[in-house]
Protein backbone atom coordinates (compact mmCIF):
# COMPACT_ATOMS: atom_id res chain seq x y z
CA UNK A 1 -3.80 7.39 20.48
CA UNK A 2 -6.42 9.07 22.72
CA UNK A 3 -6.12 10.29 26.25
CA UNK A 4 -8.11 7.62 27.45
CA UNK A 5 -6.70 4.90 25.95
CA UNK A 6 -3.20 5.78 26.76
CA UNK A 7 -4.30 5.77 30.60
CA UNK A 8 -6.04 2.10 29.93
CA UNK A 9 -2.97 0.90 28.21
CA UNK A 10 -1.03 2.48 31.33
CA UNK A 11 -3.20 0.73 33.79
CA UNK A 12 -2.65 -2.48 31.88
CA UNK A 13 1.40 -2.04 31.25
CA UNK A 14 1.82 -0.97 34.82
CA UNK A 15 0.44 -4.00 36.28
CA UNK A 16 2.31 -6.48 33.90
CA UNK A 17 5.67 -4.86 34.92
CA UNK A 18 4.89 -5.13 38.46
CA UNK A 19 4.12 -8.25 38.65
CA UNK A 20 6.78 -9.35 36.20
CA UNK A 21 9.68 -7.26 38.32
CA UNK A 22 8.43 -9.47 41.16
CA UNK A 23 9.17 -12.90 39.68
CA UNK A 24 12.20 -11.64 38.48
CA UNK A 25 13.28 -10.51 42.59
CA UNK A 26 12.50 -14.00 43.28
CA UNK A 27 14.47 -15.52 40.42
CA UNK A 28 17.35 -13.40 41.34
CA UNK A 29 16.99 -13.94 45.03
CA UNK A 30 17.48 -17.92 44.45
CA UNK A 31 18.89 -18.36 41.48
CA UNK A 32 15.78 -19.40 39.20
CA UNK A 33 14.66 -21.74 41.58
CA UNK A 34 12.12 -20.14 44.23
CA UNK A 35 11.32 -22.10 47.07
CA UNK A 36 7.38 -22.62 47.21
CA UNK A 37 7.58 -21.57 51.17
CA UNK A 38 8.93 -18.00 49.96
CA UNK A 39 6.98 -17.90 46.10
CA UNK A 40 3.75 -19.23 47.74
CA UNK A 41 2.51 -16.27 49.72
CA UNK A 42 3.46 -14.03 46.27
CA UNK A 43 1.36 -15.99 43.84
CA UNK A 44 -1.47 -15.84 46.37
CA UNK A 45 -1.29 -11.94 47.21
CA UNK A 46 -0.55 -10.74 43.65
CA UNK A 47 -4.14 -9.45 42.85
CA UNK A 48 -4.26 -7.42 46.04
CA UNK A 49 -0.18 -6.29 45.06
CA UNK A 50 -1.45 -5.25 41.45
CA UNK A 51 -3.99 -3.52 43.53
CA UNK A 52 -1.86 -1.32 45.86
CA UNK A 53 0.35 -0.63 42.83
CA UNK A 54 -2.25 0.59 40.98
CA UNK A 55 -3.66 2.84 43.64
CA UNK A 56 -0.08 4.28 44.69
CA UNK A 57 -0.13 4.86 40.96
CA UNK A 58 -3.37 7.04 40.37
CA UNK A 59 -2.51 8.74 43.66
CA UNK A 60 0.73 10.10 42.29
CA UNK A 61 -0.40 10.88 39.18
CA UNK A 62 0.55 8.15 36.85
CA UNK A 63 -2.72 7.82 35.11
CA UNK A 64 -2.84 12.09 34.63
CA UNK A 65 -0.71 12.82 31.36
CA UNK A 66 -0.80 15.85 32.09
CA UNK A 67 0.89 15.90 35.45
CA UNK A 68 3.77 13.55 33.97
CA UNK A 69 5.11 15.92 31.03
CA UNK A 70 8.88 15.30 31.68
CA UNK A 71 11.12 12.66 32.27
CA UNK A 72 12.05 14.37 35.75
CA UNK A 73 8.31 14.54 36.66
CA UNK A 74 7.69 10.63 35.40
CA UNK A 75 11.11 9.70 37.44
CA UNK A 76 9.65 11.58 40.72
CA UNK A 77 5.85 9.89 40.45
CA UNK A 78 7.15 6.29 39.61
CA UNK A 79 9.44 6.47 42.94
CA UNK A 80 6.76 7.75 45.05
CA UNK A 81 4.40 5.31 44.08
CA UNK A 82 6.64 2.29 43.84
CA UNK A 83 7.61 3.12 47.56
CA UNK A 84 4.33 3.50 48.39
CA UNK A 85 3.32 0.10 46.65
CA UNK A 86 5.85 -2.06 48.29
CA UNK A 87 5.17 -0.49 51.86
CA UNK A 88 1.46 -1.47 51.55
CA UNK A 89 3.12 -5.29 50.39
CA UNK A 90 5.16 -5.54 53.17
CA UNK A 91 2.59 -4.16 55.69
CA UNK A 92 -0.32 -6.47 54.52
CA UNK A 93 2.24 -9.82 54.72
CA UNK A 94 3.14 -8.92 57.86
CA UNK A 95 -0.67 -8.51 59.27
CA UNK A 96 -1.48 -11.19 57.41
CA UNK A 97 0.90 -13.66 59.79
CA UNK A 98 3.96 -16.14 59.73
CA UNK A 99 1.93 -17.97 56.58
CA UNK A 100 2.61 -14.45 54.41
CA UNK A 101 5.46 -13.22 56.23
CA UNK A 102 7.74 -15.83 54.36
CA UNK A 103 7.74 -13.60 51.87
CA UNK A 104 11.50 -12.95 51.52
CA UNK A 105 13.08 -9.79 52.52
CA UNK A 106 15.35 -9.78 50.21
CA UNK A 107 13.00 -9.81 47.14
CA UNK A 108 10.93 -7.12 48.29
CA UNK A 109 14.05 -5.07 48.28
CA UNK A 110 14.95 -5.80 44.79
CA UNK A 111 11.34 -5.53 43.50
CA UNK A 112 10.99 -2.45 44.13
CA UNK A 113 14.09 -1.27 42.31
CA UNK A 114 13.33 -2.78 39.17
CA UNK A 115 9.83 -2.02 39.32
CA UNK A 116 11.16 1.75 39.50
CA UNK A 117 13.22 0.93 36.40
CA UNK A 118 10.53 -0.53 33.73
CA UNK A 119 7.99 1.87 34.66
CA UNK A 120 10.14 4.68 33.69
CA UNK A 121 11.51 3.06 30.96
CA UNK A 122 8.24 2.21 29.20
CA UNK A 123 7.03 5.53 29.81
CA UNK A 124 9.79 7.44 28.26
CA UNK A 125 10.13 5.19 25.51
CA UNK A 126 6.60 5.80 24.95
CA UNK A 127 6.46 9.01 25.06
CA UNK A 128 9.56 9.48 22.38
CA UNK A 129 9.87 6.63 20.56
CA UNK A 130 5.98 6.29 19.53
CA UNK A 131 3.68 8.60 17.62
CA UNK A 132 1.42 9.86 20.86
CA UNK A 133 -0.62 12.42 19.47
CA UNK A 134 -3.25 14.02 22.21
CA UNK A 135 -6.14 14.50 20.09
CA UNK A 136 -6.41 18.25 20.08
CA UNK A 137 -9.05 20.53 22.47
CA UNK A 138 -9.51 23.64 20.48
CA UNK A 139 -10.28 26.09 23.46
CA UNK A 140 -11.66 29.83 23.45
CA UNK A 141 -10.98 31.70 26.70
CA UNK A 142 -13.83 34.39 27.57
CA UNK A 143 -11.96 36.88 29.52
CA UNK A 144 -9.06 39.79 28.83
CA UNK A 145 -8.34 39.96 32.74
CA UNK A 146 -5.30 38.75 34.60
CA UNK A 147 -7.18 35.36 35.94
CA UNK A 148 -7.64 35.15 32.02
CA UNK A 149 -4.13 35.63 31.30
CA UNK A 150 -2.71 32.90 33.44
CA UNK A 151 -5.26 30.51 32.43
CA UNK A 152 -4.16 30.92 28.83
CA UNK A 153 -0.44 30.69 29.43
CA UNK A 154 -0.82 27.37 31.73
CA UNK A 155 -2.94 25.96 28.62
CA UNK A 156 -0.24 27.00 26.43
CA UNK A 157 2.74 25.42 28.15
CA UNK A 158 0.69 22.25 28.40
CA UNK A 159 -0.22 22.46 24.20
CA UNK A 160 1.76 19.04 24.03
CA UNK A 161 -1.03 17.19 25.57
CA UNK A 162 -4.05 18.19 23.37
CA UNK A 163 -4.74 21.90 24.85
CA UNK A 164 -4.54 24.79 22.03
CA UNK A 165 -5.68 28.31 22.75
CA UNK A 166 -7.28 29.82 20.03
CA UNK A 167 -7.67 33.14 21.15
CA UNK A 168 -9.56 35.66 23.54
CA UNK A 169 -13.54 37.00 23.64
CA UNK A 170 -13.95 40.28 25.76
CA UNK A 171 -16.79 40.37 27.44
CA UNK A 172 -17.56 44.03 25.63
CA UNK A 173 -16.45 45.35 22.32
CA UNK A 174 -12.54 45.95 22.21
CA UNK A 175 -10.08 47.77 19.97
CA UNK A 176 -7.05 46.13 21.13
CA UNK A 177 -6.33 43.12 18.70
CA UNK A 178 -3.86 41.38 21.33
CA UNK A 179 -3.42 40.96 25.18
CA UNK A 180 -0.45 39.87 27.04
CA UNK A 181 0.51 38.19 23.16
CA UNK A 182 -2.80 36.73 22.49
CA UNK A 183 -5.63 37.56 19.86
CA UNK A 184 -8.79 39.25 21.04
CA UNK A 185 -11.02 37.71 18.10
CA UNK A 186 -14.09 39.45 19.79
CA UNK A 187 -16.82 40.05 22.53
CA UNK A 188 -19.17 37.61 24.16
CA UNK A 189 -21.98 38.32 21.38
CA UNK A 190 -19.39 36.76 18.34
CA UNK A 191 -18.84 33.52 21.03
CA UNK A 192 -21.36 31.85 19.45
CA UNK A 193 -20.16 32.86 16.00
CA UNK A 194 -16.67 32.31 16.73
CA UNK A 195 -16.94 28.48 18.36
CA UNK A 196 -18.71 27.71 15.14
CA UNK A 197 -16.26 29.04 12.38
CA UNK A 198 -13.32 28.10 14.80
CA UNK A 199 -14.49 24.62 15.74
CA UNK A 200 -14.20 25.31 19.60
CA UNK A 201 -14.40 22.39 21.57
CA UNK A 202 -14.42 24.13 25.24
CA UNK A 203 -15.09 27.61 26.02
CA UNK A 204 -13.62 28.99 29.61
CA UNK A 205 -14.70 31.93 31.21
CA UNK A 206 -12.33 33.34 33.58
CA UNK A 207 -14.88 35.74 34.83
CA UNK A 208 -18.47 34.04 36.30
CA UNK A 209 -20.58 37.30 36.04
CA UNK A 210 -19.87 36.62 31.77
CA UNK A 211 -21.40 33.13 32.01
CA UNK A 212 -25.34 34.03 31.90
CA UNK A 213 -24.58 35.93 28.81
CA UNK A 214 -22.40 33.30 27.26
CA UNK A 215 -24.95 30.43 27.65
CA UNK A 216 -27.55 32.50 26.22
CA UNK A 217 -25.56 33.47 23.29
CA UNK A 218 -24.74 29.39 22.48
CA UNK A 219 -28.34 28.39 23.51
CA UNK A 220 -29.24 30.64 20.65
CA UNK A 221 -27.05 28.43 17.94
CA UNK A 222 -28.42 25.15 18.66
CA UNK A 223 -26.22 23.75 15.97
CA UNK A 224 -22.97 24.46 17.80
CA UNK A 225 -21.93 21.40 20.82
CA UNK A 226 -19.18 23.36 22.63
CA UNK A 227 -17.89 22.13 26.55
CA UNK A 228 -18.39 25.33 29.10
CA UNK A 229 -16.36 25.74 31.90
CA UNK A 230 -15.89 28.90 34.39
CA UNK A 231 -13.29 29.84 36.65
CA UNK A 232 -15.16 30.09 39.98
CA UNK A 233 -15.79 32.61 42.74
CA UNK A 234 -16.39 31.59 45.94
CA UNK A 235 -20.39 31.48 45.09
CA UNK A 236 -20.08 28.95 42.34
CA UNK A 237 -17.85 26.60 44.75
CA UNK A 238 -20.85 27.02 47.05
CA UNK A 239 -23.53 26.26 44.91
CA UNK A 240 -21.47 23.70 42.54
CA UNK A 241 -18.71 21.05 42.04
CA UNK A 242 -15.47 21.68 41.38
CA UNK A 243 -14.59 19.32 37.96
CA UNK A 244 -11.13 19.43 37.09
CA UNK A 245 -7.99 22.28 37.45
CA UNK A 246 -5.75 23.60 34.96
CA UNK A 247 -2.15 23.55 37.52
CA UNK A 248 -3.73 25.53 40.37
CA UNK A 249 -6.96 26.97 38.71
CA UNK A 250 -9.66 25.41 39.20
CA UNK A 251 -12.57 25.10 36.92
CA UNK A 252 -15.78 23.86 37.03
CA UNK A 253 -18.13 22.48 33.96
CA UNK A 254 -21.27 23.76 33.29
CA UNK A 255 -21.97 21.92 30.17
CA UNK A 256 -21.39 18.05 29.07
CA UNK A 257 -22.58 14.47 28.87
CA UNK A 258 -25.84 14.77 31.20
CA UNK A 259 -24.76 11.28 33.06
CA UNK A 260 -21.85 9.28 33.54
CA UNK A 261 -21.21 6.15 31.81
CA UNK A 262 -22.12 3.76 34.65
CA UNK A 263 -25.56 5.50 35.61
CA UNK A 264 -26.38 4.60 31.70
CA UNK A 265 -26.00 1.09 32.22
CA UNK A 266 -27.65 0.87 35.71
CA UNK A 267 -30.30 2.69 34.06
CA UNK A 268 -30.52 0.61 30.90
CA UNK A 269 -30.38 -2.63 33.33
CA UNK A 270 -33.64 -1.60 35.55
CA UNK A 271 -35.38 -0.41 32.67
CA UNK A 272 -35.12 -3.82 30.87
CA UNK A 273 -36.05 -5.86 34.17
CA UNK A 274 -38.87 -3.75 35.25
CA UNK A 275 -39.98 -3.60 31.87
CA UNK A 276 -40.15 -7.54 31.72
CA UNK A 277 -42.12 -7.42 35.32
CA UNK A 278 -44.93 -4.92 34.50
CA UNK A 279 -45.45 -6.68 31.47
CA UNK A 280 -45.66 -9.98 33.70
CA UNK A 281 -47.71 -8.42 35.84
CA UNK A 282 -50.02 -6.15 34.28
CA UNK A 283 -51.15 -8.56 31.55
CA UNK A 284 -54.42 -8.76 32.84
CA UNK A 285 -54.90 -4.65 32.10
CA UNK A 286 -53.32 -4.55 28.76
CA UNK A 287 -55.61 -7.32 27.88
CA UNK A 288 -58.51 -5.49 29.45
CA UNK A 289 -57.61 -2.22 27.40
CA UNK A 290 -57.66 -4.25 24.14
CA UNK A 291 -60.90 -5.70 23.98
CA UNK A 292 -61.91 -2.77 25.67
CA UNK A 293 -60.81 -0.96 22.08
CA UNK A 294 -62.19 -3.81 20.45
CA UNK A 295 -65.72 -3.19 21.81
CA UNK A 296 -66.20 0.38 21.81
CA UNK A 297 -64.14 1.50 19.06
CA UNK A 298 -62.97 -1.42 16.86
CA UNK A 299 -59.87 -1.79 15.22
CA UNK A 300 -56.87 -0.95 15.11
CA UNK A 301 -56.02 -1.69 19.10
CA UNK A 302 -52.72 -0.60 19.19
CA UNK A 303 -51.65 3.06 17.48
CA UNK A 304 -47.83 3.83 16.51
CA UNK A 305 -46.43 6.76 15.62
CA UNK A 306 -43.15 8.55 14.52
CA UNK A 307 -41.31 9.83 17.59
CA UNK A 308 -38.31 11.62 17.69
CA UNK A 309 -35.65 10.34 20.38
CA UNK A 310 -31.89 10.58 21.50
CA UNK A 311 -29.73 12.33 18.85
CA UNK A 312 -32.93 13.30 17.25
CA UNK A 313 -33.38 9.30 15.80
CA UNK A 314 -36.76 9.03 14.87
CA UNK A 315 -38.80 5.94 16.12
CA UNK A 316 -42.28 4.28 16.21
CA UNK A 317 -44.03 5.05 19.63
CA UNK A 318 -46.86 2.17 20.09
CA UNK A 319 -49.64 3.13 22.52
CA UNK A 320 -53.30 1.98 22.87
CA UNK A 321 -55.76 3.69 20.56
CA UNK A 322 -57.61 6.47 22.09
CA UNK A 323 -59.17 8.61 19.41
CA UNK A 324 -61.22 7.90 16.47
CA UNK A 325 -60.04 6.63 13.58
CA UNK A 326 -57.94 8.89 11.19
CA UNK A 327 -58.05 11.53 13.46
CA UNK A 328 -55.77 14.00 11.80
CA UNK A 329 -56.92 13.07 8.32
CA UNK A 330 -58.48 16.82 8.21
CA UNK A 331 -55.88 18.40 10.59
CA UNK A 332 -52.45 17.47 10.05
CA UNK A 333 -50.68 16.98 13.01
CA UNK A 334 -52.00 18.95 15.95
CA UNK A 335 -51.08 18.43 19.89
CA UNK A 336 -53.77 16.99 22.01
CA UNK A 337 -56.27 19.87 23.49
CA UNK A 338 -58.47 19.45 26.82
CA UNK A 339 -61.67 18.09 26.33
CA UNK A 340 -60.26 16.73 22.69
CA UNK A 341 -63.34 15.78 20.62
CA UNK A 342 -61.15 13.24 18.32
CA UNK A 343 -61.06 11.43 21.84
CA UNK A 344 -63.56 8.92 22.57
CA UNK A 345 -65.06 7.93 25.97
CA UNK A 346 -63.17 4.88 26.61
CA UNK A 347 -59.89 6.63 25.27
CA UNK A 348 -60.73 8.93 27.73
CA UNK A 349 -60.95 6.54 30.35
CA UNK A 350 -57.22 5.07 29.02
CA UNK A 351 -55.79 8.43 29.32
CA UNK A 352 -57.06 9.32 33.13
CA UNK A 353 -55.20 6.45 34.21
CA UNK A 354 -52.24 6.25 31.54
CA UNK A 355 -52.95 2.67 30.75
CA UNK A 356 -52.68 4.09 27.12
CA UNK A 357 -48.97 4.42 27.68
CA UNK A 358 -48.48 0.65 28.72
CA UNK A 359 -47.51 -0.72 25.68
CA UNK A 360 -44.33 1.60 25.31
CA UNK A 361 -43.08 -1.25 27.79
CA UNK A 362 -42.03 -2.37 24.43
CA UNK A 363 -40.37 0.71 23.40
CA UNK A 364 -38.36 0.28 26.21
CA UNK A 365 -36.89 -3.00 25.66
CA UNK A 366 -36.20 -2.49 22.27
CA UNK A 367 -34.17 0.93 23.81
CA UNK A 368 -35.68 3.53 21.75
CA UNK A 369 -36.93 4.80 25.81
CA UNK A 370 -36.78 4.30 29.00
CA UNK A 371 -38.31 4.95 32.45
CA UNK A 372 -37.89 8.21 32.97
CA UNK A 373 -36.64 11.08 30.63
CA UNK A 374 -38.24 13.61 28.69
CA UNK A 375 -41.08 12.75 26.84
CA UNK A 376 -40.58 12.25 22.64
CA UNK A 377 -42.26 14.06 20.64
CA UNK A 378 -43.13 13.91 16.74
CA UNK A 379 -41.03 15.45 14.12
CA UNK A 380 -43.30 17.96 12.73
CA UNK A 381 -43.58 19.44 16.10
CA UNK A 382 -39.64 19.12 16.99
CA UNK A 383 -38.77 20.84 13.95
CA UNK A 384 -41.16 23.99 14.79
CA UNK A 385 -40.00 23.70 18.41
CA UNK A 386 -36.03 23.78 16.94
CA UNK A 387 -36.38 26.85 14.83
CA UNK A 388 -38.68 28.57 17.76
CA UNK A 389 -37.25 27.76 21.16
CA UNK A 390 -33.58 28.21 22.27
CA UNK A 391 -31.87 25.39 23.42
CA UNK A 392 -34.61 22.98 22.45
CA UNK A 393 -32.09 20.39 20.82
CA UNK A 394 -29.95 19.63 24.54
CA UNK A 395 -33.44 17.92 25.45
CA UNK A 396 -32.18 14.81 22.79
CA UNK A 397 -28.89 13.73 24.77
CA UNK A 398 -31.12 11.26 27.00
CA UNK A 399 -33.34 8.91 25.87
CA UNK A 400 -37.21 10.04 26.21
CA UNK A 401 -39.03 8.59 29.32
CA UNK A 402 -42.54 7.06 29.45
CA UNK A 403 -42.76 9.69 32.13
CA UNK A 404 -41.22 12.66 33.30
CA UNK A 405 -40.69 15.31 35.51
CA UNK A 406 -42.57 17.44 33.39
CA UNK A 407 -45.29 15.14 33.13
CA UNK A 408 -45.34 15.16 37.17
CA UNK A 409 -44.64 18.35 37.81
CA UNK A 410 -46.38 20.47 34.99
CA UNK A 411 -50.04 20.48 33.71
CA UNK A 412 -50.72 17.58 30.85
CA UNK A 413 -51.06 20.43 28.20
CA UNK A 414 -48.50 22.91 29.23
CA UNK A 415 -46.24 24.77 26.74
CA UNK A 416 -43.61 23.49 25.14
CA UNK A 417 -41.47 26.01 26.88
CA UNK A 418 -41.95 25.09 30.45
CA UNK A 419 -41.71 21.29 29.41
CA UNK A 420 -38.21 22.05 28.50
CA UNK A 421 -37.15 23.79 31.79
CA UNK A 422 -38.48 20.21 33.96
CA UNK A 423 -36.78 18.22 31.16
CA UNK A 424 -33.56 20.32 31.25
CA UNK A 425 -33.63 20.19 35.41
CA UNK A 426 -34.07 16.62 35.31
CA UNK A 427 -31.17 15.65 32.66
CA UNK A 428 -28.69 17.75 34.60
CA UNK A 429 -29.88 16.49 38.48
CA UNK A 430 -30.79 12.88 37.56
CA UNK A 431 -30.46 10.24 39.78
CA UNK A 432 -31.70 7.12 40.96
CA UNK A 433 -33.35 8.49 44.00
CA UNK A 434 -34.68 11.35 41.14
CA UNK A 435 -36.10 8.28 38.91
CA UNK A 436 -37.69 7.03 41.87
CA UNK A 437 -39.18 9.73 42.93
CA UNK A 438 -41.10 10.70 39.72
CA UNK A 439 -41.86 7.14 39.33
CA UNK A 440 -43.88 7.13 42.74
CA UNK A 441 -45.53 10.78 41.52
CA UNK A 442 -46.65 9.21 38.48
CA UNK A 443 -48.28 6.65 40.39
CA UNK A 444 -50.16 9.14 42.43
CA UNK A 445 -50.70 10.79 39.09
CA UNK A 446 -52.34 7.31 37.38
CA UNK A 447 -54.21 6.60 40.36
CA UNK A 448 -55.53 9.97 41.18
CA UNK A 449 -55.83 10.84 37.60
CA UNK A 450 -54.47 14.13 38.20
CA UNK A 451 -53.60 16.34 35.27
CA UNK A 452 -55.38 14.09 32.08
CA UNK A 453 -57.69 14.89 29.80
């Protein structure tokens, strides 16, 4: 069972047993037959009980494995919380007025005490009469100094719940084999090597000065998807966010999914509506554009193309035509120049204003793109880029955008390079307000024409 489904099945468990522990107070408390003036004010305050529960739960730690790892600890957290729980029950019935209040005394003395009970009974008979298994985090620790040290033993003493230290990198070439009882499998040039042929799922660097030289060395091996995370000094607290904290070290994460969960789906939803609007509403202009086509260049209107998107999936990109036709029948596949000759007037005139790009409205609901996000590209020139540019492959963990902040920032044929840097800023700052904000710039940038060719 994973981590995270142990906590959802916690969640879940936890509220059952509360709930059920407080029909049982009442059916103790009158002898299986609860008056309605006393059972009344129970049935209609339960979801806001489960509630308090819940929260008195996650604030002691129930939900954190990790912070549970003996019976004394589960024993100590369940108490706390089921206090806590039944104070904020007894408090809200009583603010709530005489209606609420005839919720018996009695009962919400016994609750608690058998709430206490099945919580830590299911959780220790969970924990050793079923096969939990935390999936395993294979972790590398960059660092041979003290801070390094304790960071490895903590991770150690908590190898029951998935953690497993592999061994040591020193951030220059070593001859000692061991430290404080762990292996020194080599310096920060091999950590690139090393996460590879060791299947590292988080590296941790104990000393920030090491991590410029770390994330070079894994931006180098493209292939290798490895979780980063430094110890900080007081000027990464400054300039970042603390993530998480092994006991009383914190650590912060400089690599990992570019967006929660949520902001996917909010995303996803506005990029389906708008999508359905600006096709509403800009009929008139796509149907302008194609018998514009029609007229000046014939057929085809419409030109698709293979496009390369998240996880490096390969799509068909549909746009208006704006060149002549079989324009790379001589070439191959070359990148759009300024003052492209395969580009004909009125193509020209699509590409000022971007109207050429309208009809990726349909990429977009089908979910190949979206809004915003870096731009796709084809797969001749993604391959080229992959062998040629370090770090080129993080740029496929979004889904491409109709537009970009490279698009709104940078010139329309800028390198490859500095399109990377805008679409690696974006994926790792994005935001709402961020999506908004290059969505106004690319109107400026449509209606001002600034930057096509």
């Amino acid at each position: 069972m994973s981590r995270k489904s142990f906590v959802a099945l916690s969640v879940l468990l936890d509220a059952l047993f509360v709930n059920a522990c407080f029909v049982a107070a009442f059916f103790i408390r009158y002898g299986g037959q609860p008056p309605a003036f006393n059972y009344t004010p129970y049935v209609l305050l339960w979801p806001l009980i489960t509630a308090f529960y819940l929260l008195a739960g996650y604030v002691y730690g129930l939900y954190e494995p990790e912070r549970t790892e003996s019976a004394w600890a589960v024993a100590s957290a369940v108490a706390r919380a089921t206090v806590l729980g039944i104070l904020l029950t007894a408090a809200t019935a009583f603010f709530l007025g005489p209606r609420f209040f005839s919720f018996n005394r009695l009962v919400i003395l016994i609750a608690p005490v058998l709430q206490f009970t099945a919580l830590v009974a299911w959780r220790l008979a969970a924990l050793r009469l079923t096969p939990i298994r935390w999936p395993e985090s294979r972790i590398l620790i960059l660092g041979t100094d003290d801070a390094a040290i304790e960071l490895a033993r903590e991770l150690q003493r908590r190898s029951g719940w998935g953690p497993r230290v592999l061994g040591l990198i020193a951030r220059e070439p070593v001859q000692d084999a061991q430290v404080a009882g762990f292996s020194v499998l080599g310096s920060v040039r091999d950590a690139a090597r090393l996460a590879g042929e060791l299947e590292a799922d988080r590296i941790i660097v104990s000393s920030p000065p090491a991590v410029r030289e770390l994330i070079e060395q894994l931006a180098l091996s493209d292939e290798i998807d490895v979780r980063v995370e430094v110890v900080p000094d007081l000027y990464e607290i400054f300039i970042g966010t603390v993530d998480s904290a092994v006991s009383d070290i914190p650590l912060m994460q400089l690599t990992g999914r570019p967006v929660p969960g949520w902001f996917e789906v909010s995303k996803r939803t506005i990029d389906v509506v708008g999508a359905l609007v600006l096709l509403t509403i800009l009929s008139p202009v796509l149907l302008f554009a194609a018998l514009g086509i029609l007229v000046t260049m014939g057929r085809p209107v419409f030109y698709t193309q293979e496009r390369v998107g998240k996880d490096l999936r390969v799509f068909r990109i549909v746009k208006f035509r704006t060149m002549v036709r079989d324009a790379e029948r001589k070439t191959g596949p070359v990148l759009a120049e300024e003052d492209d000759p395969r580009i004909t007037p009125f193509g020209r005139f699509l590409r000022r204003y971007r109207i050429d790009e309208l009809p990726q409205l349909l990429n977009i609901l089908k979910g190949d793109m979206s809004f915003i996000g870096p731009r796709p590209e084809r797969p001749f020139f993604v391959e080229q880029h992959l062998r040629e540019i370090p770090g080129y492959r993080e740029r496929f963990r979004v889904k491409p955008g109709v537009t970009g902040l490279a698009q709104v920032s940078g010139g329309y044929a800028t390198t490859a390079e500095r399109k990377l840097k805008f679409d690696l800023i974006y994926m790792y700052h994005q935001s709402l307000l961020m999506d908004l904000q290059i969505l106004v710039e690319t109107l400026r940038v449509v209606l001002t024409g600034r930057g096509a060719r």
